[in-house]
Protein backbone atom coordinates (compact mmCIF):
# COMPACT_ATOMS: atom_id res chain seq x y z
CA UNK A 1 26.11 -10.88 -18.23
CA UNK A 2 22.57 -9.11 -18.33
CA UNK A 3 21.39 -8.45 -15.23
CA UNK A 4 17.84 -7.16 -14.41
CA UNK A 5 16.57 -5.04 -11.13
CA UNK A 6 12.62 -6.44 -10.00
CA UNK A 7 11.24 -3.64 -7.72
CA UNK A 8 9.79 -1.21 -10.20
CA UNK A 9 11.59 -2.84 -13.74
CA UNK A 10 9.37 -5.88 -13.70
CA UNK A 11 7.32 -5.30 -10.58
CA UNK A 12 5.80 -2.48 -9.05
CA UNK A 13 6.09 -2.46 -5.74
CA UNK A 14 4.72 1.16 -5.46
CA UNK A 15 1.25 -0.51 -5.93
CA UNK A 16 1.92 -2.72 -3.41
CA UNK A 17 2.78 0.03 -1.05
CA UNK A 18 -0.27 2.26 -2.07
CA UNK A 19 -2.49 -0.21 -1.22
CA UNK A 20 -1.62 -0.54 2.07
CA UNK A 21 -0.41 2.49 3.12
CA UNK A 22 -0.41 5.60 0.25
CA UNK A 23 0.85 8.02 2.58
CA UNK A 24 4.23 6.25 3.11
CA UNK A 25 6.75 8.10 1.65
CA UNK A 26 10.13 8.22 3.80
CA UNK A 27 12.15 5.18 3.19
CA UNK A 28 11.91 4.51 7.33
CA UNK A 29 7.54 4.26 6.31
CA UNK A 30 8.74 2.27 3.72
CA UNK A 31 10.81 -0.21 5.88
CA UNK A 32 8.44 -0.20 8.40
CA UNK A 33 5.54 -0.82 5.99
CA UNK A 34 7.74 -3.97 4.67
CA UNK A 35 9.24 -5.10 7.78
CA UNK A 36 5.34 -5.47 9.27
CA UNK A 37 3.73 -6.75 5.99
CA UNK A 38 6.29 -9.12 4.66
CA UNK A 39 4.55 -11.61 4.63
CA UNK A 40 2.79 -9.87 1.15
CA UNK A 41 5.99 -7.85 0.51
CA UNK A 42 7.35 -8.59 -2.82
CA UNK A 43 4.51 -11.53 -3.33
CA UNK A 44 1.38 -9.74 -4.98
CA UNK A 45 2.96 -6.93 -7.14
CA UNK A 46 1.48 -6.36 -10.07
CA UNK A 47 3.93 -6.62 -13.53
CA UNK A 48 5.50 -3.00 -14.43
CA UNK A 49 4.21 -2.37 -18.22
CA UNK A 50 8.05 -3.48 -19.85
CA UNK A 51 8.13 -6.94 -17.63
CA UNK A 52 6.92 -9.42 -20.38
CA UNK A 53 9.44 -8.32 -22.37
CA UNK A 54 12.23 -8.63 -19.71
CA UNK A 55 10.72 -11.99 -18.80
CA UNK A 56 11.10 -12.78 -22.03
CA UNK A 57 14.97 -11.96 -21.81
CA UNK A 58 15.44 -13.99 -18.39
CA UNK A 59 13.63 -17.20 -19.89
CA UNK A 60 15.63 -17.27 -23.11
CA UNK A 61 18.88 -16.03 -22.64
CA UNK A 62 21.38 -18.29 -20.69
CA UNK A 63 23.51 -15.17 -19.76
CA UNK A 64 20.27 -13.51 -18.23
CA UNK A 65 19.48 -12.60 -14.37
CA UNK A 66 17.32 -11.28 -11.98
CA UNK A 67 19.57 -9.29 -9.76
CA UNK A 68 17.11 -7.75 -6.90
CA UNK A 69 18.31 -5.87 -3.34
CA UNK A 70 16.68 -7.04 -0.28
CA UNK A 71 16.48 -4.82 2.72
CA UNK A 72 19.46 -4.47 4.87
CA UNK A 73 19.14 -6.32 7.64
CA UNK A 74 21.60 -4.87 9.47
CA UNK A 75 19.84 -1.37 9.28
CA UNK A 76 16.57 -2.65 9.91
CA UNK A 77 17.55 -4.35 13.33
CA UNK A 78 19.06 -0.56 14.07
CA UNK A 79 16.27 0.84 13.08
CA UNK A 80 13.43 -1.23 14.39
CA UNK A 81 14.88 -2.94 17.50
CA UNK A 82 11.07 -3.36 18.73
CA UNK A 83 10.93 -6.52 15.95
CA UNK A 84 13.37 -8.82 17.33
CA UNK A 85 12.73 -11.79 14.05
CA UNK A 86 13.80 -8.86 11.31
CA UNK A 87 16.46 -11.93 9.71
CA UNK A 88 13.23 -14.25 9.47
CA UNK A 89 11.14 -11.67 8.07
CA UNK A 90 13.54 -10.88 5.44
CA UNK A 91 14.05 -14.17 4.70
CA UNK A 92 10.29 -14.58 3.69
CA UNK A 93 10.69 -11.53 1.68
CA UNK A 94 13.45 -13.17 -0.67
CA UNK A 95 11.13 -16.18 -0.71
CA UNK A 96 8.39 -13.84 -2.25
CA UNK A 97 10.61 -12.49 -4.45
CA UNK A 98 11.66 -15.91 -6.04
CA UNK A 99 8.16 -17.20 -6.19
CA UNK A 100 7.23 -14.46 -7.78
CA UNK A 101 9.91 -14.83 -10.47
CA UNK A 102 8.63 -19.03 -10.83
CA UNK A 103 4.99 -17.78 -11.26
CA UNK A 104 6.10 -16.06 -14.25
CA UNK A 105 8.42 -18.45 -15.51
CA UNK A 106 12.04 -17.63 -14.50
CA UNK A 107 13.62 -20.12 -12.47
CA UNK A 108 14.69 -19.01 -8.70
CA UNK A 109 18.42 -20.10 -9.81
CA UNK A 110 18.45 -17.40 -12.14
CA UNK A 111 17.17 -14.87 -9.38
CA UNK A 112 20.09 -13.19 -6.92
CA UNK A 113 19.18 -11.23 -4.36
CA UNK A 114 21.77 -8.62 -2.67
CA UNK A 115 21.51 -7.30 1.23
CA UNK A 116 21.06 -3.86 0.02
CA UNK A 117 21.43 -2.50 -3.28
CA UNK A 118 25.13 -1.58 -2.85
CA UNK A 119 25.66 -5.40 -3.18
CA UNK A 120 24.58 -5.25 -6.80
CA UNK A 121 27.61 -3.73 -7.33
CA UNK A 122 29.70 -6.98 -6.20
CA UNK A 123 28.22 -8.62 -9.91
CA UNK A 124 29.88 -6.21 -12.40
CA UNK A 125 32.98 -8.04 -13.31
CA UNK A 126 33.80 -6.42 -16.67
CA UNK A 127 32.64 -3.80 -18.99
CA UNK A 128 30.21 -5.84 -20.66
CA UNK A 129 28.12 -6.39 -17.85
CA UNK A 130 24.97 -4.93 -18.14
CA UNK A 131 22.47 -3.81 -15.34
CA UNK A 132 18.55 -2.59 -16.08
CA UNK A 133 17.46 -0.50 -12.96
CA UNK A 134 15.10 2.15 -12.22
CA UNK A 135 17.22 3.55 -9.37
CA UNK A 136 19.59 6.39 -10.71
CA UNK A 137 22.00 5.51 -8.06
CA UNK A 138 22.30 2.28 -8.63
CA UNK A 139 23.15 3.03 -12.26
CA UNK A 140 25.62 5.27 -11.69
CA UNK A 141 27.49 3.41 -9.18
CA UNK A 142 27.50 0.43 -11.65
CA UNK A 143 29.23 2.35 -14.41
CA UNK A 144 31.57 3.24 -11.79
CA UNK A 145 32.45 -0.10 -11.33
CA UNK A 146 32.90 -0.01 -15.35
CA UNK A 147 29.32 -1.51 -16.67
CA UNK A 148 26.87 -0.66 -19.11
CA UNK A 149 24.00 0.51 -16.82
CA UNK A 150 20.73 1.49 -18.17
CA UNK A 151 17.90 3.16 -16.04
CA UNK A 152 14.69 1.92 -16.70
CA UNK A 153 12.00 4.90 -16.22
């Protein structure tokens, strides 16, 4: 199976977060920024300069997915007990995420979102399983589950 990350492989989420807030850097900005703009989070990214071509690769090949982390909800409520609807919010943000995906033509059945991105690791069955991601990380925990994983810079 193919599988492809989103957040800054086919969409950059970076502009997303410079337009509303540049200065965010931590990833607690960063969760804050998304937990109280998620209504936009994930919606109105802009494509990364390879997505048409790895659009291309969901839309045509049947042994193609998007496979995209969502927040952890569990750490958010930890971390932001003042928002006490952090499961609806994040539920709006995986919404975004797979109307994003129909507006450019891949079907939200071939879009699977993880809570967190250790849960991408839960899809590499066998050592032909292939993940795109631009999240070292991520990559390297994947080949230690015995993929091919390819970092996408």
């Amino acid at each position: 199976m193919i599988y492809i990350d989103s957040d800054g492989v086919m969409f950059d989420f970076d502009y997303w977060k410079n337009s509303i807030n540049p200065n965010a850097k931590s990833d607690l900005e960063i969760e804050r920024l998304m937990i109280e703009n998620y209504k936009t989070a994930f919606s109105t990214e802009q494509k990364c300069k390879n997505a048409d071509a790895f659009l291309d690769i969901l839309r045509k090949n049947s042994h193609a997915r998007v496979l995209t982390a969502l927040p952890n909800v569990e750490r958010l409520v930890g971390r932001f007990p003042e928002y006490s609807d952090i499961p609806a919010r994040v539920e709006v943000m995986k919404e975004n995420k797979y109307r994003w995906f129909e507006r450019n033509g891949v079907p939200r059945s071939k879009v699977i979102t993880t809570d967190g991105a250790r849960g991408k690791n839960e899809y590499c069955k066998n050592c032909t399983d292939v993940l795109f991601d631009d999240y070292l990380p991520n990559i390297e925990r994947w080949r230690e589950c015995g993929g091919i994983g390819i970092l996408v810079t």
